[in-house]
N, C-alpha and C. Protein backbone atom coordinates (compact mmCIF):
# COMPACT_ATOMS: atom_id res chain seq x y z
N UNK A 1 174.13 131.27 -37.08
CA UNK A 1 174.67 129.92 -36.97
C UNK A 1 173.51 128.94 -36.85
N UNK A 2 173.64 127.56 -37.58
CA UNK A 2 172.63 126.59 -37.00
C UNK A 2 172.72 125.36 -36.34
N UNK A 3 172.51 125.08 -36.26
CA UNK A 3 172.76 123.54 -35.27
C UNK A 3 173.37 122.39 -36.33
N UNK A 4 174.22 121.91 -35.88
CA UNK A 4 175.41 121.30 -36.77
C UNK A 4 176.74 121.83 -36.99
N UNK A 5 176.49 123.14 -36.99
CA UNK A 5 177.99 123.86 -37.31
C UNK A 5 179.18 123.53 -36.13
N UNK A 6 180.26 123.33 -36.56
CA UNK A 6 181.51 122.77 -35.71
C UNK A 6 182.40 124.44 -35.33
N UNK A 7 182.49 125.24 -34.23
CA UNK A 7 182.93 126.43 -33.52
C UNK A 7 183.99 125.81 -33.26
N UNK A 8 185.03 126.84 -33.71
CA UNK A 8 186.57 126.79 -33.10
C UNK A 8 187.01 127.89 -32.23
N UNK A 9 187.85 127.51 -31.14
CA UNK A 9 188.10 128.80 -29.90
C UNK A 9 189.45 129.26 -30.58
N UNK A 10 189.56 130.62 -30.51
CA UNK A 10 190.51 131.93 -31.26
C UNK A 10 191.74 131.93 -29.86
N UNK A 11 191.23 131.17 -28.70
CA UNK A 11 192.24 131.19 -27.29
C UNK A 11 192.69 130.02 -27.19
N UNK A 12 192.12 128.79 -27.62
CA UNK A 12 192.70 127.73 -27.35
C UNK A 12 192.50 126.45 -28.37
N UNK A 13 192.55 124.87 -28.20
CA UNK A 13 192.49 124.24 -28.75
C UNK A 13 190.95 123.76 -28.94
N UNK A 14 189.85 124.16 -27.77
CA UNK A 14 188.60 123.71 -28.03
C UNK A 14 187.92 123.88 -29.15
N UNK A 15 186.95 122.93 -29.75
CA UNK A 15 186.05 122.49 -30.87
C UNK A 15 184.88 122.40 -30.00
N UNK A 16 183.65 122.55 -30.60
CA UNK A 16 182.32 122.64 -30.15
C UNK A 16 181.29 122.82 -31.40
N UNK A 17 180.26 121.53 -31.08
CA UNK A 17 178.73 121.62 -32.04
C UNK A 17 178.04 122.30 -31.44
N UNK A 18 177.68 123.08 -32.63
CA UNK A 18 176.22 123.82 -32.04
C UNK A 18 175.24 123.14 -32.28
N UNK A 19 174.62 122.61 -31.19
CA UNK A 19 173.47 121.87 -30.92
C UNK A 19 171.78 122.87 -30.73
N UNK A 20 172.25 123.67 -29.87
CA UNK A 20 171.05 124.44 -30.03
C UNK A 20 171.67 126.07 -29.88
N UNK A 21 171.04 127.06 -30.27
CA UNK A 21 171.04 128.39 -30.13
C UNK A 21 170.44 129.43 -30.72
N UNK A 22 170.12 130.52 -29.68
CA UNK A 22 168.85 131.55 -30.40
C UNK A 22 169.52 132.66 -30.62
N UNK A 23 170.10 133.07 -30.05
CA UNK A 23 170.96 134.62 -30.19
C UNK A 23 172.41 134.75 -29.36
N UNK A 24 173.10 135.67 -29.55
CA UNK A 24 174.40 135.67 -28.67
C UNK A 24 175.39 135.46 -29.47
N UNK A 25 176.62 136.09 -28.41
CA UNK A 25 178.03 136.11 -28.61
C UNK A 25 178.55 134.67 -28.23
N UNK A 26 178.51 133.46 -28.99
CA UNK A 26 179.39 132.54 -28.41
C UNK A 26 181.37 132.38 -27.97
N UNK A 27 181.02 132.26 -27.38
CA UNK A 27 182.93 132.44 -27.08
C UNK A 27 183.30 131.46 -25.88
N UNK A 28 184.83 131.54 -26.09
CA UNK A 28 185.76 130.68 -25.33
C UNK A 28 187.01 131.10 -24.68
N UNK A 29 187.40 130.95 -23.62
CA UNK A 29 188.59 131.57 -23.46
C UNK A 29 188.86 133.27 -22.93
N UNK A 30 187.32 133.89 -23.59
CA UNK A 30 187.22 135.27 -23.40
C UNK A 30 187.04 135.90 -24.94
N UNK A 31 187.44 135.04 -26.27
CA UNK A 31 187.25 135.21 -27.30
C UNK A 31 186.04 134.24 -28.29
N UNK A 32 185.63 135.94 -29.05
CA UNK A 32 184.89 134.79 -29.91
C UNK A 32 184.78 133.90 -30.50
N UNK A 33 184.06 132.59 -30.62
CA UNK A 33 184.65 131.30 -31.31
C UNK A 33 183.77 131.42 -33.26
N UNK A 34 184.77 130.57 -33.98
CA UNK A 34 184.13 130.79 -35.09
C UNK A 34 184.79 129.45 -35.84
N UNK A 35 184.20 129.28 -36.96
CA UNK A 35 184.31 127.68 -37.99
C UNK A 35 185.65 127.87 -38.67
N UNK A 36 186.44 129.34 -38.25
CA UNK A 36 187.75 129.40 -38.95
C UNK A 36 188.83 130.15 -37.83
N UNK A 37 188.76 129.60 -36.74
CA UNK A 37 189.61 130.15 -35.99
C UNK A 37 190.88 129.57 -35.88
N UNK A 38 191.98 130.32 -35.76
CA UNK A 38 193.20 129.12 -35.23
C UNK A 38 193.51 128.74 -34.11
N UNK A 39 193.19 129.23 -32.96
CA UNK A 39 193.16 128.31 -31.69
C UNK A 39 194.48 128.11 -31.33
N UNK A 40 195.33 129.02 -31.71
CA UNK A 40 196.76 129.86 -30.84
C UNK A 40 196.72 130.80 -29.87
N UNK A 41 196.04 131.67 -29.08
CA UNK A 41 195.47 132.05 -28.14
C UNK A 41 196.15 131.67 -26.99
N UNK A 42 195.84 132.78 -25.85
CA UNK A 42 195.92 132.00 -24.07
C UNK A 42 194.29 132.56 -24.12
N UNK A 43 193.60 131.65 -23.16
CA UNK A 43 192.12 132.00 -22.69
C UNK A 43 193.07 133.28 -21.79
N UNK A 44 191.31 134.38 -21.41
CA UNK A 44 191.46 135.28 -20.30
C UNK A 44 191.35 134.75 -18.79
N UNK A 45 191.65 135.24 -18.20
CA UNK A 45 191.29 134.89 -16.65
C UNK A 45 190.71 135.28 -16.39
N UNK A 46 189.82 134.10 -15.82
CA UNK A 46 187.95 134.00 -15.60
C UNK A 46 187.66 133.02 -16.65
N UNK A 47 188.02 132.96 -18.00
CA UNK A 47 187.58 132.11 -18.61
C UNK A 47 188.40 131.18 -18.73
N UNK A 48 189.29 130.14 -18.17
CA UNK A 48 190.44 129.24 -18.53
C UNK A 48 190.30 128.48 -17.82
N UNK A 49 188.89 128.00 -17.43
CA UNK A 49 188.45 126.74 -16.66
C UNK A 49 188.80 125.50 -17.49
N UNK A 50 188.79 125.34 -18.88
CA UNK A 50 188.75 124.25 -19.72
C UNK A 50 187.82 123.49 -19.44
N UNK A 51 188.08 122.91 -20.96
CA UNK A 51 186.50 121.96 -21.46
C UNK A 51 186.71 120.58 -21.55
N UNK A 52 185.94 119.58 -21.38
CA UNK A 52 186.04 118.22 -21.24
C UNK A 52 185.23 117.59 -22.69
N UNK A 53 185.99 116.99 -23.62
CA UNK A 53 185.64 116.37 -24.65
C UNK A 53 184.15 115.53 -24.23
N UNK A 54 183.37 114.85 -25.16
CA UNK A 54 181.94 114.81 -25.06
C UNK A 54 180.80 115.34 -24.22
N UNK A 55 181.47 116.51 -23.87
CA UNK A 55 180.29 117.01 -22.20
C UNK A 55 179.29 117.91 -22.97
N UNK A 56 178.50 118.23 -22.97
CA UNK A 56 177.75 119.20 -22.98
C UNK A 56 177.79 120.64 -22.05
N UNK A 57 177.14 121.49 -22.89
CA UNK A 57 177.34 123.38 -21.98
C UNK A 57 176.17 123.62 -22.50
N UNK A 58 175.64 124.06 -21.31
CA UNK A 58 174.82 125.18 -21.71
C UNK A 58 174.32 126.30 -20.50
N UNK A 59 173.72 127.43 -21.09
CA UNK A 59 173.30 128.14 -20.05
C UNK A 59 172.01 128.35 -19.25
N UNK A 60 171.62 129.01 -18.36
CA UNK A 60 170.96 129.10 -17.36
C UNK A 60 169.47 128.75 -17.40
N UNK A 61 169.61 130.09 -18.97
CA UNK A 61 168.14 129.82 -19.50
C UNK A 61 168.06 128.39 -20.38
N UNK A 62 168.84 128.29 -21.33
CA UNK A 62 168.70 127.07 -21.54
C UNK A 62 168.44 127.41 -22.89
N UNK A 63 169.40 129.13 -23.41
CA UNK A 63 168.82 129.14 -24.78
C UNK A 63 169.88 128.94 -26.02
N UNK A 64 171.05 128.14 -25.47
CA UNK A 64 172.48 127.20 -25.75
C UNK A 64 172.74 126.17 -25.56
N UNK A 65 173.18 125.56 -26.20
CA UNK A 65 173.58 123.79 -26.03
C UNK A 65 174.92 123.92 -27.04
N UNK A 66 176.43 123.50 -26.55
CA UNK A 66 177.17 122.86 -27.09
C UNK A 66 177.89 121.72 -26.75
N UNK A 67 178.50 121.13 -27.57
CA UNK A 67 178.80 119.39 -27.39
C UNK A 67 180.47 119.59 -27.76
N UNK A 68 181.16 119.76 -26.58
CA UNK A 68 182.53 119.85 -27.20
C UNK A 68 183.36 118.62 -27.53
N UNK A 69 183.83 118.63 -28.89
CA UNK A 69 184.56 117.67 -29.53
C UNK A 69 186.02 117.70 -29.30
N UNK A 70 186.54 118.74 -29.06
CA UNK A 70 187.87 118.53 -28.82
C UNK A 70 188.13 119.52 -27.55
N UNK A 71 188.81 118.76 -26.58
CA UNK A 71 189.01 119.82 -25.18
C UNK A 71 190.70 120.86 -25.62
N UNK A 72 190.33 122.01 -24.23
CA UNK A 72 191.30 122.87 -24.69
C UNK A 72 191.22 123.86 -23.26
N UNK A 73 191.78 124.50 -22.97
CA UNK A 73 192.06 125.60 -21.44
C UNK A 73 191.32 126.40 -21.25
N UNK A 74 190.59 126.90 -22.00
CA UNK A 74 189.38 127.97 -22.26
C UNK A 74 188.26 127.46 -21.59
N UNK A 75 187.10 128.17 -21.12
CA UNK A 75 185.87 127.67 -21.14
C UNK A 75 184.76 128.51 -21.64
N UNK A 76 183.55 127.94 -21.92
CA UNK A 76 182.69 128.60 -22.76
C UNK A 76 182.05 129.33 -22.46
N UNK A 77 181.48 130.39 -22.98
CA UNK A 77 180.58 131.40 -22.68
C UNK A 77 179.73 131.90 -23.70
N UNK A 78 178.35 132.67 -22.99
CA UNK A 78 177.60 132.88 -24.03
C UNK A 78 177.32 134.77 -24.07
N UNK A 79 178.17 135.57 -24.47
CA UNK A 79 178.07 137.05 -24.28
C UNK A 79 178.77 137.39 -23.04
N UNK A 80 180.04 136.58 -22.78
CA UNK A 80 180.39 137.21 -21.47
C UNK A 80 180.10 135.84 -20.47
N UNK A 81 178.93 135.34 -20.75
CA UNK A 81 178.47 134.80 -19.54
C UNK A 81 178.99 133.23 -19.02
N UNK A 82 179.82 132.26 -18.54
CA UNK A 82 180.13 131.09 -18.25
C UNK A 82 179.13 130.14 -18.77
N UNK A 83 179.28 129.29 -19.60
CA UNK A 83 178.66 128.21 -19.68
C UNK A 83 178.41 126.95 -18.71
N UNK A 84 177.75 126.51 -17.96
CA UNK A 84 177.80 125.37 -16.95
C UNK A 84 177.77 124.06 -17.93
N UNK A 85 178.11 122.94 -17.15
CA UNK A 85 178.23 121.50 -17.58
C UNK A 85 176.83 121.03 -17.84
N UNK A 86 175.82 120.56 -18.58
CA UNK A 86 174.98 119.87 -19.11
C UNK A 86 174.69 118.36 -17.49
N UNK A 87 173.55 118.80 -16.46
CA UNK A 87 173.99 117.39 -16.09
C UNK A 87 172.62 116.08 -16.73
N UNK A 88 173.46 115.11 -16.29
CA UNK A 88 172.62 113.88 -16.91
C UNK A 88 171.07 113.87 -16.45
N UNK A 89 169.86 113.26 -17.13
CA UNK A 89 168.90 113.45 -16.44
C UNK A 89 168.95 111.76 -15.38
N UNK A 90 168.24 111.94 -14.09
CA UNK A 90 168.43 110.60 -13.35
C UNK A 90 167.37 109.88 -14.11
N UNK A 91 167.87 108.30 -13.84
CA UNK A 91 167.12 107.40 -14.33
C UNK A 91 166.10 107.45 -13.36
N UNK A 92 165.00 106.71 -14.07
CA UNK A 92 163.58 105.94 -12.95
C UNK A 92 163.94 104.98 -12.18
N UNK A 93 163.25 104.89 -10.82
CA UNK A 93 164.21 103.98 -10.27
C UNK A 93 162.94 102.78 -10.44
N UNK A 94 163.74 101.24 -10.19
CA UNK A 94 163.09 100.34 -10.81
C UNK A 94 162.76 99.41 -9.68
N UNK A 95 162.22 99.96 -8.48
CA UNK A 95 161.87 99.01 -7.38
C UNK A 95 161.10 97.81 -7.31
């Protein structure tokens, strides 16, 4: 996969850009996501946190980045593993 490609979840309604990635099982819900999925699915339990439209995911190491476009009940993972929320970097402060 390369960066640009639009991932559909096989468990739910989520959409996601791949922004960055080196290797791995991407998935959602507990299932693998792919550019032709139908997204009729229930996520597994453990994975059915759901996703928040423009947020960013990625993982620990930092060797994933997705940008979800459309939210859905599932949440993301990379081989199994939970994706966390992307947080903002703080501004400089301007004393």
């Amino acid at each position: 996969m390369k960066p640009g490609s639009r991932l559909k979840s096989a468990a739910c309604s989520s959409e996601a850009v791949l922004i960055k990635h080196s290797a791995g099982t991407i998935e959602c819900g507990g299932a693998p996501m792919s550019a032709d999925a139908s997204g009729d699915g229930t996520p597994a339990p453990g994975f059915d946190g759901g996703t928040v439209m423009g947020k960013r995911y990625v993982d620990e190491a930092g060797t994933i980045e997705l940008l979800c476009v459309k939210p859905g009940k599932g949440s993301f993972a990379l081989d199994g593993v939970a994706l966390v929320l992307k947080e903002a970097k703080p501004l400089p402060a301007s004393d």
